[in-house]
Structures are given as C-alpha cells and as structure tokens.
Protein backbone atom coordinates (compact mmCIF):
# COMPACT_ATOMS: atom_id res chain seq x y z
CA UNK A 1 -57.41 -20.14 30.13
CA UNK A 2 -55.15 -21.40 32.49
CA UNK A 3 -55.48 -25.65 32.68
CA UNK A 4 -54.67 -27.39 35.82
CA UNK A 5 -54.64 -30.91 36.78
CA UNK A 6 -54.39 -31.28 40.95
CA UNK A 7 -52.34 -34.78 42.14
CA UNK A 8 -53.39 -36.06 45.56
CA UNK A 9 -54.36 -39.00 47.48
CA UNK A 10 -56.96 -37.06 49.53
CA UNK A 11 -60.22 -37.06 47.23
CA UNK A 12 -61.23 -33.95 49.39
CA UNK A 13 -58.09 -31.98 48.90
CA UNK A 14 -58.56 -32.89 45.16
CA UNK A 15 -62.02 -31.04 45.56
CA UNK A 16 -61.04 -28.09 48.02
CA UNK A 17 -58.48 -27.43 44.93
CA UNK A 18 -61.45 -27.89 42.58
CA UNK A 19 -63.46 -25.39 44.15
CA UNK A 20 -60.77 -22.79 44.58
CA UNK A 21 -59.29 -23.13 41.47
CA UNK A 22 -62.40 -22.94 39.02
CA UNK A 23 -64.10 -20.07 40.71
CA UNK A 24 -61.04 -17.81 38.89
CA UNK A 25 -62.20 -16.94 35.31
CA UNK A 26 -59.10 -17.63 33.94
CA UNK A 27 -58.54 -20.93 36.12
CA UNK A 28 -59.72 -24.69 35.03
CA UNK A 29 -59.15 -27.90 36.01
CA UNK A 30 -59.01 -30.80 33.59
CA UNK A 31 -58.42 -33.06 35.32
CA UNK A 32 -57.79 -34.64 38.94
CA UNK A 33 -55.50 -37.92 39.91
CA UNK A 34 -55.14 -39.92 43.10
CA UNK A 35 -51.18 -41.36 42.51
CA UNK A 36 -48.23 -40.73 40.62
CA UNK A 37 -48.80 -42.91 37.65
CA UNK A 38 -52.57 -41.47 37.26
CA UNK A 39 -50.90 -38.00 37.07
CA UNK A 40 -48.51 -39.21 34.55
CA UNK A 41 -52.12 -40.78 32.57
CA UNK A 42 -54.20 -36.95 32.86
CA UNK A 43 -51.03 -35.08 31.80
CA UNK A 44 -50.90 -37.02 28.62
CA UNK A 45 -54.57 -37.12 28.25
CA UNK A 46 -55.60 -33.52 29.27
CA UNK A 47 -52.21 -31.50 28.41
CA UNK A 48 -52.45 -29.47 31.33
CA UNK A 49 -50.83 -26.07 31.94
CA UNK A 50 -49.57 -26.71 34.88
CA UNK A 51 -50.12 -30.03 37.58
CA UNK A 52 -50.13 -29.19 41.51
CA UNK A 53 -48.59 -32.33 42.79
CA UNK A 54 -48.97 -34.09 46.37
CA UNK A 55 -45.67 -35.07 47.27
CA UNK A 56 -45.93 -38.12 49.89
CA UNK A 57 -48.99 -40.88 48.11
CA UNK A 58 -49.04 -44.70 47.99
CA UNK A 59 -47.92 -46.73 44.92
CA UNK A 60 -46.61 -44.03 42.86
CA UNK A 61 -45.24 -41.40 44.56
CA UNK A 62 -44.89 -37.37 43.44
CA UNK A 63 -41.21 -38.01 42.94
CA UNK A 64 -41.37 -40.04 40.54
CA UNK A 65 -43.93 -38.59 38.69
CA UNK A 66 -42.51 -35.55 38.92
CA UNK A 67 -39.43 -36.90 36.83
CA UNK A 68 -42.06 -39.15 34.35
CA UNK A 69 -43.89 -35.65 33.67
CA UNK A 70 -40.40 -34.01 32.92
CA UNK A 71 -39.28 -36.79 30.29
CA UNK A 72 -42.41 -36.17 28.63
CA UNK A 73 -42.29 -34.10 24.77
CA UNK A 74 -43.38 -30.04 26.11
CA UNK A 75 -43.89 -30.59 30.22
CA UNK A 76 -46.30 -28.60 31.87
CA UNK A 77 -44.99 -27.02 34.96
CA UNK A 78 -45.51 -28.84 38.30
CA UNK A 79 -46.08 -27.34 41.22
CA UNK A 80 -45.19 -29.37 44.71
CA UNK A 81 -47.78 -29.50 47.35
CA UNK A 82 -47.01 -30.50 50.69
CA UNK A 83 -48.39 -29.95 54.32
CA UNK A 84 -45.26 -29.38 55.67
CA UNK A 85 -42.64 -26.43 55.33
CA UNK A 86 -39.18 -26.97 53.90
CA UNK A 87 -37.52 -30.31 54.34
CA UNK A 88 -34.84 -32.64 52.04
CA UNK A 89 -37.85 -34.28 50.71
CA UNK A 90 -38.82 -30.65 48.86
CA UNK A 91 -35.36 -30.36 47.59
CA UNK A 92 -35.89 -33.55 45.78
CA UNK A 93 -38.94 -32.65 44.21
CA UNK A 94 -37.01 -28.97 43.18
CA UNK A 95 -34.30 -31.08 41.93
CA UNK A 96 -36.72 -33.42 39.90
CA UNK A 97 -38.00 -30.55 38.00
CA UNK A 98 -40.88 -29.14 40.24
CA UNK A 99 -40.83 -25.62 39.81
CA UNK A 100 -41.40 -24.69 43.48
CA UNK A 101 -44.08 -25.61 46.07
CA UNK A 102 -46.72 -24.88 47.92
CA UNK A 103 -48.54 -25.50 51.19
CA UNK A 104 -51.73 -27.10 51.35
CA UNK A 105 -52.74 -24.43 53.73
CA UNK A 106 -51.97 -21.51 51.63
CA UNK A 107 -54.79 -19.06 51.16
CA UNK A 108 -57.38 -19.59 48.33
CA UNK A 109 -57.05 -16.05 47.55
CA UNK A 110 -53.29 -16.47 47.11
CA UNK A 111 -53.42 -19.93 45.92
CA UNK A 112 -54.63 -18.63 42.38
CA UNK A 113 -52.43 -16.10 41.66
CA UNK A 114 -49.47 -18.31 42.88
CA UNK A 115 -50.72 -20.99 40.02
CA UNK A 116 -51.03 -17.87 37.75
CA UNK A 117 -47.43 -17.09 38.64
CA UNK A 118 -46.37 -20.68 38.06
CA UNK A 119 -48.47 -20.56 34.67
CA UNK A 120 -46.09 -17.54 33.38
CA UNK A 121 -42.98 -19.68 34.22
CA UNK A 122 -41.69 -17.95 37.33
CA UNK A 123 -40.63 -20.04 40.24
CA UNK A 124 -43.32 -20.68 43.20
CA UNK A 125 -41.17 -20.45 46.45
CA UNK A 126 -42.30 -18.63 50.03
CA UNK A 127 -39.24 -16.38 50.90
CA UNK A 128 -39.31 -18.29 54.19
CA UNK A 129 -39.49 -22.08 52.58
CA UNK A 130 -36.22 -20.62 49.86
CA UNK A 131 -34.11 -19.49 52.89
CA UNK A 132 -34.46 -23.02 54.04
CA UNK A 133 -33.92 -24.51 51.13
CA UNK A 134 -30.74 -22.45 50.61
CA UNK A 135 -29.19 -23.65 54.12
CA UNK A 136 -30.31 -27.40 53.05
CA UNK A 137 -28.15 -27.63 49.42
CA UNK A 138 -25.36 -25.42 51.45
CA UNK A 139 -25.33 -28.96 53.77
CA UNK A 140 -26.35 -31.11 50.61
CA UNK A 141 -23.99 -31.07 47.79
CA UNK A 142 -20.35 -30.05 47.05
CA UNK A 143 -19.33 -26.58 46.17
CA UNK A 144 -16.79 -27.99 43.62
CA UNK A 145 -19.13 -30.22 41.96
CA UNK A 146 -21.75 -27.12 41.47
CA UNK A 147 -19.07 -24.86 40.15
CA UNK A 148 -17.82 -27.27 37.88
CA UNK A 149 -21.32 -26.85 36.16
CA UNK A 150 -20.78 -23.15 35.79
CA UNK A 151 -17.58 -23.48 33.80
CA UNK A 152 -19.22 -23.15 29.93
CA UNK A 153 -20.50 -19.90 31.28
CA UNK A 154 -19.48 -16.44 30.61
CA UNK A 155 -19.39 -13.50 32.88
CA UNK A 156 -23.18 -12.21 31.74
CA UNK A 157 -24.53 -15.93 32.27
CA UNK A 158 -23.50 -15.74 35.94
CA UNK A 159 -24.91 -12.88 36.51
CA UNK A 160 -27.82 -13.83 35.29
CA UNK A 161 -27.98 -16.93 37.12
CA UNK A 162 -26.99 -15.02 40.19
CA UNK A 163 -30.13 -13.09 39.98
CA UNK A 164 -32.36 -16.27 39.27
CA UNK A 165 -30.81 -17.63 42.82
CA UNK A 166 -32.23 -14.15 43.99
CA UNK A 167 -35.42 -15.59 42.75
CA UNK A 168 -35.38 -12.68 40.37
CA UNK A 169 -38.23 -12.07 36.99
CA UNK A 170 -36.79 -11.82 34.07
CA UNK A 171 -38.37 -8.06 34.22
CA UNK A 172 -36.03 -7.46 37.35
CA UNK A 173 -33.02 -8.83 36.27
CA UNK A 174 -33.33 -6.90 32.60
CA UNK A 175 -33.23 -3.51 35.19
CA UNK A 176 -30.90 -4.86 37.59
CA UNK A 177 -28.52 -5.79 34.55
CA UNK A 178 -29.38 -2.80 31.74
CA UNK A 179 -30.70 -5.18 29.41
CA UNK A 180 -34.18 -5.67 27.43
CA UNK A 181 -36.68 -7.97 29.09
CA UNK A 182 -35.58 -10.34 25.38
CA UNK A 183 -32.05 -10.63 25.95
CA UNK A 184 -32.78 -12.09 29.53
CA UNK A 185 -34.96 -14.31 28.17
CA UNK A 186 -33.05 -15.36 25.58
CA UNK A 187 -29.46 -15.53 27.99
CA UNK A 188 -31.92 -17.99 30.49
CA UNK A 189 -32.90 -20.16 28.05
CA UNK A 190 -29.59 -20.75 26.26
CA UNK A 191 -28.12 -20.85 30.18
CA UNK A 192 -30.25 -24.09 31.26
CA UNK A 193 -29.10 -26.13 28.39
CA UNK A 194 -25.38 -25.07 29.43
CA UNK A 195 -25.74 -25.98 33.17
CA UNK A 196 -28.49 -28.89 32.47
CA UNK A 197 -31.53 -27.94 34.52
CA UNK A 198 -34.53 -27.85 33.32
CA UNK A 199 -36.46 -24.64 34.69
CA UNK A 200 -35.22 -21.21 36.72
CA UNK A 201 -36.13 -23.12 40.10
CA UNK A 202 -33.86 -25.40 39.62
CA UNK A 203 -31.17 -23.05 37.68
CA UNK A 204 -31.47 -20.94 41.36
CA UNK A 205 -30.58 -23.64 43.55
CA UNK A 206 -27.38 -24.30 41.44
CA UNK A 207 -26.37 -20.59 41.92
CA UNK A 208 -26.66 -20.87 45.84
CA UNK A 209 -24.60 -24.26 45.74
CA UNK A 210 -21.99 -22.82 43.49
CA UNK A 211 -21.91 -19.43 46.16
CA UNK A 212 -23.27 -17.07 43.55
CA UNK A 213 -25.77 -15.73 45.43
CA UNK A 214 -24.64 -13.65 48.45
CA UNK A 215 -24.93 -15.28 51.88
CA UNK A 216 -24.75 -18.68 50.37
C-alpha cells in the first residue's frame, strides 16, 4: 500500500485528490494539510510514502516545506503540484528536493500511476514541462559552477548521470550501458552523495547544466 499525504490550501482540491487517489487499491491517503508547516506536522505523524505538495499557499509555503521534509531522518518523496506549466518557481521546488511535478489538471486516470511512478523513485516530469525546465537552468546557473560538481566523477558516473538528464530508469540505462539493473542502482546512489543532490530529479538537472545531456 502506497501512503500519500496531499498539501494544499484548497480544502476541495485536498478532496478531489482524496477521491482519486483512494479509489486505487493500492493507493491511500493518510493524511491531508492546508500549509507548509501542517505538511511538515502529517509527514512526521503519518510517515507517508510520498506527499503531493501545492506549491504557492499562505503562511508556510511548499518551498519551504519542501526543504523541512528533506532535512527530515528517511524523506518521503514529494511530488510538486501546481496549476501552471513550467516556470522558475518549479525549478526551485526541483532544486529543493521535489522529485518532479504535476498539474492539478492532470487526468485521474494518469494521476495514479504518476504517484505510483513517484512511489518507485523515478522522477515525475511531462516531457513538455522537462524541455522547459532544461532551457530555464541553461539561462539559470553557470556551466562552470555545474561542472565543477562533476569533477569526483569517473567516466561510468557521467554516463550514468547523462542518462538520468535523459530522464532515463535505471532498467533503461542498465541496456543502454550493458550493465545489470544492480550496478545502476548501486553507481546512482553512490553518484548523489558525490555531486550532493538528493534524488535522480535533481541529479538530471545537474547533467543538463553541466552540458551532459545532448542539446543542452
């Protein structure tokens, strides 16, 4: 069983996720919040699985708690949700430790697997919303400064990291490269401690700043 706890000011969003969410078998939520701080309070007191976050809410806003949630012993994964499309706002929430987004308006059919996806630890990211997101750290940070990051790495880290900025499974990058679905795994996990970032989201943006990732 998959546990969620949804983050928004709207009561009725909180309930249109309700709905959506616990009709799946494998779906529940545990819990519902209003602001940032109260989302901080049910992750503590629920443990969640993962935490679909409004972004833009008085007092306490999804930024912050975003970055609480992350300092916190075994995070759940946070999903952004937002009513809008791509903007610097999302890259802050990507750089805070969400570990993608989604719209308000997506789907209910595709709204669970997406959490289901997010569950298993993959990044949540529209093709459309990651192509804006590329041009936006292109614009945002230095190409030096990302690289820098990269420099404990060895040849097989980058391209591994290369393929996370290709928003790759570790499934596909274990065929792309011609290695078991373990050693992927294992390279990703000892790569985010090397380059600092806490999830593959934010290990993909770092490959489009640094201009692994073709096109970037």
């Amino acid at each position: 069983m998959i546990r969620v706890v949804v983050v928004d000011d709207e009561p009725m969003v909180c309930a249109h996720l309700r709905v959506i969410l616990g009709a799946a078998d494998d779906l529940e939520v545990v819990g519902e919040a209003q602001d940032g701080a109260e989302a901080v309070e049910a992750v503590v007191r629920h443990g969640p699985d993962v935490v679909l976050m409004d972004l833009r809410m008085p007092g306490v806003d999804g930024l912050v708690a975003i970055e609480r949630i992350g300092a916190l012993p075994a995070p759940p994964v946070v999903v952004a949700l937002t009513t809008f499309d791509a903007d610097g706002y999302v890259l802050r929430a990507l750089r805070a430790g969400a570990a993608g987004f989604l719209l308000k308006s997506t789907p209910p059919e595709d709204l669970v697997g997406l959490v289901r996806v997010a569950a298993a630890g993959h990044t949540v990211l529209s093709p459309a919303a990651a192509a804006r997101l590329v041009a936006a750290t292109a614009a945002g940070r230095g190409r030096d400064e990302a690289r820098a990051r990269l420099r404990g790495l060895s040849d097989r880290d980058r391209d591994v990291l290369a393929c996370l900025g290709r928003g790759l499974s570790n499934a596909e990058v274990a065929r792309e490269l011609h290695l078991s679905e373990a050693t992927v795994k294992s390279y990703v996990s000892r790569m985010l401690v090397k380059i600092d970032c806490r999830n593959r989201t934010q290990a993909g943006l770092l490959a489009h700043e640094a201009g692994l990732v073709t096109g970037s």
